[in-house]
Protein backbone atom coordinates (compact mmCIF):
# COMPACT_ATOMS: atom_id res chain seq x y z
CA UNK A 1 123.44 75.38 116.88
CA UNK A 2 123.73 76.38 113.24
CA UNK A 3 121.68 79.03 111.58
CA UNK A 4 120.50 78.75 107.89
CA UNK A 5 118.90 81.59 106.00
CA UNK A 6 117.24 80.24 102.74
CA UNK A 7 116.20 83.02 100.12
CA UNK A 8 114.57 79.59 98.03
CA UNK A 9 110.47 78.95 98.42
CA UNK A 10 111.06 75.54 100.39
CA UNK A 11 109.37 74.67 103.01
CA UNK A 12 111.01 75.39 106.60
CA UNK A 13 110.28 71.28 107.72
CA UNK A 14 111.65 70.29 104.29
CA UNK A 15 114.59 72.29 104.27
CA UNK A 16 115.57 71.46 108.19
CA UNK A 17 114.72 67.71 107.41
CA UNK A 18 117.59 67.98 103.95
CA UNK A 19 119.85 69.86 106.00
CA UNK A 20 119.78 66.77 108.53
CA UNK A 21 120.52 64.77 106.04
CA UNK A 22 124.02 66.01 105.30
CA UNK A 23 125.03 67.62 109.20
CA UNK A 24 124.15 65.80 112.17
CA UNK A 25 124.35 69.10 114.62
CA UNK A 26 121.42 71.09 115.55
CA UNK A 27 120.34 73.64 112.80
CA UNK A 28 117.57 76.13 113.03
CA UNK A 29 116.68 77.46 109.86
CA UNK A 30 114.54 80.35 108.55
CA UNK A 31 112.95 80.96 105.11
CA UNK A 32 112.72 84.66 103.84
CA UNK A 33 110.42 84.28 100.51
CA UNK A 34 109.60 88.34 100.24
CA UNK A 35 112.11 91.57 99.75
CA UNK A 36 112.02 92.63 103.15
CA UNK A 37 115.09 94.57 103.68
CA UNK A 38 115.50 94.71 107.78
CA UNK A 39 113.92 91.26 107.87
CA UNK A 40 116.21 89.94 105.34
CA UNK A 41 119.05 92.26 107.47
CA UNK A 42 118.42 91.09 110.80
CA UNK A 43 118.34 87.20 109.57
CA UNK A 44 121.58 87.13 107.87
CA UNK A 45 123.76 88.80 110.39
CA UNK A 46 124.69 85.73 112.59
CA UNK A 47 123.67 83.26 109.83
CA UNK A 48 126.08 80.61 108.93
CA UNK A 49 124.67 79.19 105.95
CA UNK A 50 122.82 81.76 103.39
CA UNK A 51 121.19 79.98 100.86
CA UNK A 52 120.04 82.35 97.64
CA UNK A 53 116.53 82.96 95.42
CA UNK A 54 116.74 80.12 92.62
CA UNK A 55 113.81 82.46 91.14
CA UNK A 56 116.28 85.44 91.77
CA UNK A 57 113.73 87.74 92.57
CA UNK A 58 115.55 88.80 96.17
CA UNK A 59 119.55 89.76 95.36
CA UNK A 60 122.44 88.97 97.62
CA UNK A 61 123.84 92.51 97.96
CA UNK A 62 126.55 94.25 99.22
CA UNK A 63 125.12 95.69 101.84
CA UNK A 64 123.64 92.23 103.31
CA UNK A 65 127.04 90.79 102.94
CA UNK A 66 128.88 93.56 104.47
CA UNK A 67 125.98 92.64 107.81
CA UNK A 68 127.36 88.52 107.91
CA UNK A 69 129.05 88.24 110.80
CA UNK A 70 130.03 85.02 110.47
CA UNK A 71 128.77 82.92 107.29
CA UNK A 72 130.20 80.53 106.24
CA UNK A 73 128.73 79.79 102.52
CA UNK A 74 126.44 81.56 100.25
CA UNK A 75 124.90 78.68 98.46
CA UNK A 76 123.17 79.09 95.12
CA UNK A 77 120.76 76.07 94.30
CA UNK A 78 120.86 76.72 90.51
CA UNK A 79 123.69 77.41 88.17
CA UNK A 80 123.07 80.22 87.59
CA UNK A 81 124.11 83.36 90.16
CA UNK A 82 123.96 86.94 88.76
CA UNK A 83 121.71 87.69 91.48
CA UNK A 84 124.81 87.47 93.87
CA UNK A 85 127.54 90.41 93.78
CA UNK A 86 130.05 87.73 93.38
CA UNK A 87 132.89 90.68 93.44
CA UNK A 88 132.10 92.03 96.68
CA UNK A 89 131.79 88.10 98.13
CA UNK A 90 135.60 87.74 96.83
CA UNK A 91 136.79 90.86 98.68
CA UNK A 92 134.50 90.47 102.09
CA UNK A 93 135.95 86.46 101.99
CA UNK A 94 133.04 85.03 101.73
CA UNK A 95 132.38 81.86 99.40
CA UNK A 96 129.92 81.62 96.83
CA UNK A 97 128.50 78.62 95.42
CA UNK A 98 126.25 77.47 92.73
CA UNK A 99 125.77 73.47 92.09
CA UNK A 100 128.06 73.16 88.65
CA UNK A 101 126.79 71.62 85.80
CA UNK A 102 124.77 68.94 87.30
CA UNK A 103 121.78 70.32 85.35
CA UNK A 104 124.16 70.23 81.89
CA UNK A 105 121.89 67.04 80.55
CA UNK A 106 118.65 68.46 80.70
CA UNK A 107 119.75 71.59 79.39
CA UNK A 108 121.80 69.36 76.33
CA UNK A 109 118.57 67.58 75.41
CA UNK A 110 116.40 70.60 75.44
CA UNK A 111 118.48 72.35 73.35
CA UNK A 112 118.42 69.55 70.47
CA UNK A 113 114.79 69.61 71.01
CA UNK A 114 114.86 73.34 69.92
CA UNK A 115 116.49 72.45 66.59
CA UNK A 116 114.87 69.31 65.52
CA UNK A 117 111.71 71.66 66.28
CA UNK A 118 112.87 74.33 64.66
CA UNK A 119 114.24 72.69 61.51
CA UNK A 120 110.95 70.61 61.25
CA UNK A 121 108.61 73.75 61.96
CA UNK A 122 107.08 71.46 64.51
CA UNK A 123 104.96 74.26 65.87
CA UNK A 124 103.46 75.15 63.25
CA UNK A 125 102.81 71.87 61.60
CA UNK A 126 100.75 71.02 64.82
CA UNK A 127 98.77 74.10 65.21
CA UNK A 128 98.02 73.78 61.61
CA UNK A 129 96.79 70.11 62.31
CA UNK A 130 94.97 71.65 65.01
CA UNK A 131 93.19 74.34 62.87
CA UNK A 132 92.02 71.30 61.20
CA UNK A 133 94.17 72.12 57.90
CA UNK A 134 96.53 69.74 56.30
CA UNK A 135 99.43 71.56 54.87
CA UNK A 136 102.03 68.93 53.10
CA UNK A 137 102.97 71.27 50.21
CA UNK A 138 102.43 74.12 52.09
CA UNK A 139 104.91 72.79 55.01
CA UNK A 140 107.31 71.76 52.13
CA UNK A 141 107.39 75.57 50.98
CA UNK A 142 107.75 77.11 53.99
CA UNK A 143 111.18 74.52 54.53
CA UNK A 144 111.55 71.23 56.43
CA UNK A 145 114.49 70.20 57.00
CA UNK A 146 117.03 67.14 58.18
CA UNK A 147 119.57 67.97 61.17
CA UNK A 148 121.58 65.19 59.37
CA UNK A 149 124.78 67.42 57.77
CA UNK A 150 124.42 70.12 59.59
CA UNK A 151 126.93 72.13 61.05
CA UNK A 152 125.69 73.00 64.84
CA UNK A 153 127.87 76.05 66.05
CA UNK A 154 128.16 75.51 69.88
CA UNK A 155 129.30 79.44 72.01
CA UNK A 156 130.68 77.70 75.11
CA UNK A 157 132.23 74.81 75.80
CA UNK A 158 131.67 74.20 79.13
CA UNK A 159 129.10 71.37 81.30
CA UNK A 160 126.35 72.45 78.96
CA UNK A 161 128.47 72.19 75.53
CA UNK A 162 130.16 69.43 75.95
CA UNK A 163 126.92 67.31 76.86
CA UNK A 164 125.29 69.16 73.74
CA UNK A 165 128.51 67.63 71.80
CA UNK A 166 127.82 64.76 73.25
CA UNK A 167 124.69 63.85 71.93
CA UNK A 168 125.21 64.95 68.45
CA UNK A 169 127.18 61.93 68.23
CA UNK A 170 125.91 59.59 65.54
CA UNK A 171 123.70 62.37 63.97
CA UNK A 172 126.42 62.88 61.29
CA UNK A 173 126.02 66.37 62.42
CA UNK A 174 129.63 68.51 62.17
CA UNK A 175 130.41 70.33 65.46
CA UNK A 176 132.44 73.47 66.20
CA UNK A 177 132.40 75.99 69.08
CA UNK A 178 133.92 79.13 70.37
CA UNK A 179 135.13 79.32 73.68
CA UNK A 180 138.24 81.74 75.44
CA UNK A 181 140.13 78.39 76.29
CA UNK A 182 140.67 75.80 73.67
CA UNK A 183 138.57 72.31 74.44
CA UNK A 184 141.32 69.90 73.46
CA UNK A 185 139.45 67.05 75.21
CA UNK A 186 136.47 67.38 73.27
CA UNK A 187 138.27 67.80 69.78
CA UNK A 188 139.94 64.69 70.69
CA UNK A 189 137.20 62.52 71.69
CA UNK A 190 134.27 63.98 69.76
CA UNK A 191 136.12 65.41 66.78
CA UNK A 192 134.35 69.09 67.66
CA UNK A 193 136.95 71.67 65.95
CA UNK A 194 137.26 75.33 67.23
CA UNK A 195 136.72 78.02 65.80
CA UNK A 196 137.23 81.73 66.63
CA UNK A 197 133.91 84.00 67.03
CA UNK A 198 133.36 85.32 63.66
CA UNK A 199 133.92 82.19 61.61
CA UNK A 200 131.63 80.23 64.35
CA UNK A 201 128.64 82.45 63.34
CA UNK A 202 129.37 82.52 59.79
CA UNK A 203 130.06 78.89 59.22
CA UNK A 204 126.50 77.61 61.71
CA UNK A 205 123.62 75.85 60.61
CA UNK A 206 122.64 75.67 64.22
CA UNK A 207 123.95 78.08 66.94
CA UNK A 208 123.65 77.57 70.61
CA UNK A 209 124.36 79.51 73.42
CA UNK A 210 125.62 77.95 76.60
CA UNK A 211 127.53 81.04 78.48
CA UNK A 212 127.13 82.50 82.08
CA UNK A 213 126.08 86.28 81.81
CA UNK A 214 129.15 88.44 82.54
CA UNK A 215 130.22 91.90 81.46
CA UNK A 216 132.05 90.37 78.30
CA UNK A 217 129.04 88.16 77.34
CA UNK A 218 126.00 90.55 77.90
CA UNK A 219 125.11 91.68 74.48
CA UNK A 220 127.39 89.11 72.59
CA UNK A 221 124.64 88.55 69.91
CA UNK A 222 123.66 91.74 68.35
CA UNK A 223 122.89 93.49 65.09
CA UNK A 224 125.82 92.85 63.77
CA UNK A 225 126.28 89.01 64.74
CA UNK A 226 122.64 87.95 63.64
CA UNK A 227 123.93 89.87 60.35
CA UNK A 228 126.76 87.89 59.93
CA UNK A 229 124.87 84.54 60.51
CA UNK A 230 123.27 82.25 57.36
CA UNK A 231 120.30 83.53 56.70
CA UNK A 232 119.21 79.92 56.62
CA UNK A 233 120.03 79.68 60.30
CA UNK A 234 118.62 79.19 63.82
CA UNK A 235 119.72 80.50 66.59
CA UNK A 236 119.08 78.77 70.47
CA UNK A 237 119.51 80.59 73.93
CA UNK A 238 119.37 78.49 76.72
CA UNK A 239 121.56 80.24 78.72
CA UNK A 240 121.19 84.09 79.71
CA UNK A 241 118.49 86.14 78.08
CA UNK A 242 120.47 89.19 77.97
CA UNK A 243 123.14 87.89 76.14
CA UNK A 244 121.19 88.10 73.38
CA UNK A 245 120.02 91.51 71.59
CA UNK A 246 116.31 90.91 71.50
CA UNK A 247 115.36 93.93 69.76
CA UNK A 248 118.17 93.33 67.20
CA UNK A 249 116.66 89.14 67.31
CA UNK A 250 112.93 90.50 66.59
CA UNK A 251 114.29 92.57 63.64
CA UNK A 252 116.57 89.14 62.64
CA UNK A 253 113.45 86.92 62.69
CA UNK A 254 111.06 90.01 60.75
CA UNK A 255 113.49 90.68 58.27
CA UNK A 256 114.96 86.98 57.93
CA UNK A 257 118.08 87.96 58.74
CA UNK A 258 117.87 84.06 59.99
CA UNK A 259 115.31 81.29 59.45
CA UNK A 260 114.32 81.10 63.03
CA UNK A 261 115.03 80.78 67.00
CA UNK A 262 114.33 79.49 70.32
CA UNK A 263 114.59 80.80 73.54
CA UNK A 264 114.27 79.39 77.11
CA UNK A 265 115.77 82.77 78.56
CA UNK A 266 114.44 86.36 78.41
CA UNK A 267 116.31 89.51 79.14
CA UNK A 268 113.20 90.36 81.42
CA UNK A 269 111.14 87.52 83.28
CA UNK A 270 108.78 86.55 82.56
CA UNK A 271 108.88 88.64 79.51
CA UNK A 272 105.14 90.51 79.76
CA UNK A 273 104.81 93.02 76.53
CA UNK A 274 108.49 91.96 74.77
CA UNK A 275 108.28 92.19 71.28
CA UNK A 276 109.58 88.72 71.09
CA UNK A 277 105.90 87.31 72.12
CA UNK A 278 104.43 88.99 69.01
CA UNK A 279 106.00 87.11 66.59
CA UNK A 280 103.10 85.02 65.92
CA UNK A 281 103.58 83.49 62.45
CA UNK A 282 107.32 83.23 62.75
CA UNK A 283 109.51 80.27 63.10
CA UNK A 284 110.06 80.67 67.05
CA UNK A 285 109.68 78.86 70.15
CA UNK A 286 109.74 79.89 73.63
CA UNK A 287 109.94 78.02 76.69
CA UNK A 288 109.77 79.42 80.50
CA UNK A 289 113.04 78.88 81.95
CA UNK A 290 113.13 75.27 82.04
CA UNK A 291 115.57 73.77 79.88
CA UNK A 292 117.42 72.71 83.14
CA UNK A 293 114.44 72.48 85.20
CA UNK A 294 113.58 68.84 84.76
CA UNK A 295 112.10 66.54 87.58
CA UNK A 296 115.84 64.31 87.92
CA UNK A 297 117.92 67.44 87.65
CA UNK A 298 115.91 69.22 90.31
CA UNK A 299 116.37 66.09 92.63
CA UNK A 300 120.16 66.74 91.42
CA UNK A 301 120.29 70.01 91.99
CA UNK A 302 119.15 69.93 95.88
CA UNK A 303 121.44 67.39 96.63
CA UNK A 304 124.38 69.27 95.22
CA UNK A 305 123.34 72.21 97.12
CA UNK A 306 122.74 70.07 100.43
CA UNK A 307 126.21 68.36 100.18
CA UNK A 308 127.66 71.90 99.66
CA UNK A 309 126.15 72.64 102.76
CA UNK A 310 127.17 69.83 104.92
CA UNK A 311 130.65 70.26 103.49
CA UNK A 312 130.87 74.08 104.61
CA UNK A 313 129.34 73.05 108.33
CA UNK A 314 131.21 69.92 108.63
CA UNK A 315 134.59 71.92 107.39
CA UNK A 316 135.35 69.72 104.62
CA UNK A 317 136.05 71.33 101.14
CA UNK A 318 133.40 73.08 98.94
CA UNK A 319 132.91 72.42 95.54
CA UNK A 320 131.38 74.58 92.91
CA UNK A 321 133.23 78.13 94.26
CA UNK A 322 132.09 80.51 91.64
CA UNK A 323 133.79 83.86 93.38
CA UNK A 324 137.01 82.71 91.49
CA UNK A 325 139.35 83.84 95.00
CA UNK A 326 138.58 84.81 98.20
CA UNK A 327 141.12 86.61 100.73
CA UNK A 328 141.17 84.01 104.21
CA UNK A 329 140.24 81.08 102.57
CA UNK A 330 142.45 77.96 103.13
CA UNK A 331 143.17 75.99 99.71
CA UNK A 332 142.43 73.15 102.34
CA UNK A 333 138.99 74.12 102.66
CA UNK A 334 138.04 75.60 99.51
CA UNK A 335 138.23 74.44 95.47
CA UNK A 336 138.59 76.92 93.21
CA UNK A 337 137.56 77.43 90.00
CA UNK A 338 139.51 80.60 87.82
CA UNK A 339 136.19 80.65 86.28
CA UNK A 340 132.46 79.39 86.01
CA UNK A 341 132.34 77.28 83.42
CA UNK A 342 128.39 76.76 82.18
């Protein structure tokens, strides 16, 4: 018999009844849904599956790692996995997975929704309807405007940016992006053209973030980059709240630095008492960490995280590694990936 520790609020049936879907041996499974350290302890230590918190309120840590005796997979059901000390995995040998891009698409269409919104002041035109106003001139003022001839700035061109690219096709919209490896691909097919960092946030109508969080990326958009922006601009996160500034983006947004932004991440979560939330009459909109969160990708998601699972138990090879190497691991066994790509 197997044993499967899920840190994930899923039913214990549900989850035994989707493990049996992908590994026909007995598995008894248990599912911790609270921070209790010797609880949470005691239930990984002969655990061969560990599945983590896609609300990442309980962390994989060191210390719990250091007590698996004998996992076989840490497997994150989201893409994201800061939650995890992925460094520690790499030097205990023990694989971590998240499920890859398969939650790109939602995340792509989202994130045009945030600029046709944006551009169109969509928020404000309907709560003004909703007032019972009706502001033509007074919309025309504040600025409408077309995405058509645009230039949409994308910061990593991974799952997430290329499906962003695209979608922009046949919008007559101009693409270029930033990312540490060149996307030849992407120029080739889409006609997207790179650019390095500073000229990608000088040259944007439209910037959107699609990075994981790391030690180079936390921070990326400060004071200085919403300075260097158009001040006609809008700026989208929909893919680590802290890579963003946000008391630098609340002084951006007061002092029209840029014309506007939307958020689906926060640096805190939910973001109770941020600054950001008092921006009343501004051209913002926030969403609650959903952009990739749609009913079809969650169905996605589970069954990338399932098939991981069956793949570990069965001894086939994982896909999705995100702990770039691991020391014991056969190349027979394992795909690796030098890095996450978002």
């Amino acid at each position: 018999m197997v044993k499967v520790v899920c840190f994930s609020p899923i039913a214990e049936p549900l989850l035994k009844a989707l493990i049996s879907s992908v590994y026909s041996g007995e598995v008894e499974v248990e599912v911790v849904n609270e921070y209790d350290k010797e609880r949470i302890l005691e239930a990984v230590r002969d655990a061969d599956i560990v599945i983590g918190d896609y609300t990442f309120k309980i962390p994989i840590t060191e210390e719990m790692m250091r007590t698996m005796e004998k996992v076989r997979l840490i497997q994150q059901p989201s893409t994201g996995y800061n939650h995890i000390d992925v460094e520690v995995a790499k030097k205990l040998g023990i694989p971590v997975a998240n499920v890859g891009g398969v939650n790109a698409l939602s995340v792509a269409e989202h994130t045009i929704m945030f600029a046709l919104a944006l551009l169109k002041r969509m928020i404000y035109a309907h709560n003004s309807v909703m007032a019972g106003k009706w502001e033509q001139d007074e919309m025309a003022n504040l600025g409408v405007y077309e995405l058509y001839g645009k230039t949409w700035g994308i910061l990593g061109m991974g799952a997430q940016g290329r499906e962003v690219t695209k979608r922009l096709q046949g919008w007559d919209v101009k693409v270029i992006y930033y990312d540490i490896r060149r996307a030849e691909d992407v120029e080739e097919r889409y006609g997207a053209e790179y650019r390095d960092f500073e000229t990608l946030l000088r040259e944007a109508d439209i910037l959107s973030i699609h990075l994981p969080l790391t030690d180079e990326t936390r921070g990326m958009i400060g004071e200085k980059e919403l300075k260097a922006m158009k001040n006609s601009a809008v700026l989208i996160n929909v893919a680590r709240g802290e890579i963003v500034d946000e008391e630098a983006l609340v002084r951006a947004i007061k002092e029209r630095w840029i014309a506007g932004a939307a958020l689906d991440v926060f640096a805190r979560e939910p973001p109770e008492g941020s600054e950001l939330l008092k921006l009343k009459d501004a051209n913002v909109i926030f969403t609650p960490h959903i952009a990739g969160a749609t009913n079809e990708a969650r169905l996605r998601i589970i069954r990338e995280a399932m098939e991981n699972i069956g793949r570990a138990l069965r001894g086939d090879e994982i896909k999705y590694i995100v702990s770039r190497w691991y020391y014991g691991c056969s190349p027979l066994h394992c795909r690796m990936y030098e890095e996450f790509r978002s």
